[in-house]
Protein backbone atom coordinates (compact mmCIF):
# COMPACT_ATOMS: atom_id res chain seq x y z
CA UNK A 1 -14.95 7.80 -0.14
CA UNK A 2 -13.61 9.40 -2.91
CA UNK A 3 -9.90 8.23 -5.12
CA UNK A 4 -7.95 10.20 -3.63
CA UNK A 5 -9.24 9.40 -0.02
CA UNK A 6 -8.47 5.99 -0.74
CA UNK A 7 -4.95 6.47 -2.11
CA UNK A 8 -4.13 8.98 0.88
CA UNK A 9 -5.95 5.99 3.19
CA UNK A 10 -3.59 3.46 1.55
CA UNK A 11 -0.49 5.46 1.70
CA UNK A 12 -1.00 5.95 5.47
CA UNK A 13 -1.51 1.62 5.71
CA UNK A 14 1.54 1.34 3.77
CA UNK A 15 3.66 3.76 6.19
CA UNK A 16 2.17 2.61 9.04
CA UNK A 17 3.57 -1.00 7.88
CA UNK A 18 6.74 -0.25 6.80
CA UNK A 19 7.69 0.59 10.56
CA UNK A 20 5.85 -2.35 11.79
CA UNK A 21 8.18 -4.65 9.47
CA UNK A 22 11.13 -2.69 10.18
CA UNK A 23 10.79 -2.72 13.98
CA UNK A 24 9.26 -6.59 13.68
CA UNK A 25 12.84 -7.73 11.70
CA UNK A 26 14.94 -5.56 13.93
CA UNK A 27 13.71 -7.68 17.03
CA UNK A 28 12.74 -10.86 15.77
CA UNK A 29 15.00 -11.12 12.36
CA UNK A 30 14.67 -10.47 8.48
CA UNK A 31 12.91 -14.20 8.22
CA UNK A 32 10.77 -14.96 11.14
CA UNK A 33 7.62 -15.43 10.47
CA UNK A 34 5.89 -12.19 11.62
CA UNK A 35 8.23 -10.13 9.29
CA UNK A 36 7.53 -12.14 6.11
CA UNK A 37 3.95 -12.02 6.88
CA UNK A 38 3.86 -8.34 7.46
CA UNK A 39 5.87 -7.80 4.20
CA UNK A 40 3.44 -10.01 2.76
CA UNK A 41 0.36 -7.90 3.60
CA UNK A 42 2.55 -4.98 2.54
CA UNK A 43 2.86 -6.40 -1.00
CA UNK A 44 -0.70 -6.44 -1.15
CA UNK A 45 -1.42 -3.36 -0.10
CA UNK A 46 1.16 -1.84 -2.49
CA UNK A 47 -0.32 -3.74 -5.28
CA UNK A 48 -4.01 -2.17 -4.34
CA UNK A 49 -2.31 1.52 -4.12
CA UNK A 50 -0.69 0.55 -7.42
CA UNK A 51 -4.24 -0.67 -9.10
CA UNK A 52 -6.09 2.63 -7.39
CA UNK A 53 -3.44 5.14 -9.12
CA UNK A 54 -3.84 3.57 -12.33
CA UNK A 55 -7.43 3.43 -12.19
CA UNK A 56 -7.75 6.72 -10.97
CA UNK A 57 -5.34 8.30 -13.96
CA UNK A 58 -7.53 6.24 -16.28
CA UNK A 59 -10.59 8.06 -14.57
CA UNK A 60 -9.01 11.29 -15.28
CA UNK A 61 -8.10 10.81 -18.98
CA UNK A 62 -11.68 9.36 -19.72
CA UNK A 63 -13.13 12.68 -18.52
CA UNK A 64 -10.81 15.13 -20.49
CA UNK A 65 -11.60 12.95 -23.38
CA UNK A 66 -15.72 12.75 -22.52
C-alpha cells in the first residue's frame, strides 16, 4: 500500500467515524460512554493521518533534495 493509499484509507476511517459519533451522541448523548469512546478512537486515528502526512511531506522533500 502506498502513502497516499493510506492517507485516502484513513480519511475514509475518519469520515466514516465522524457520523458514527454524531449519530451515537444524537441518540445516546454527548457523554455516554459509546460517544467518548468513538471520539476516542477518532483522536487516534486523526493523530495517525496527522503522523502519515508529515511523514509523507518529509518523504517528498528528501527526494527533491536526493
Amino acid at each position: 500500500m502506498t502513502r497516499v493509499d493510506r492517507l485516502d484509507d484513513l480519511l475514509i476511517k475518519i469520515e466514516h467515524l465522524r457520523n458514527r459519533m454524531t449519530e451515537v451522541a444524537l441518540i445516546e448523548g454527548f457523554t455516554s460512554p459509546e460517544s467518548l469512546r468513538i471520539s476516542q478512537e477518532l483522536d487516534d486515528l486523526l493523530n495517525r493521518y496527522d503522523c502519515e502526512r508529515k511523514n509523507n511531506q518529509l518523504h517528498k522533500y528528501a527526494d527533491k533534495t536526493s
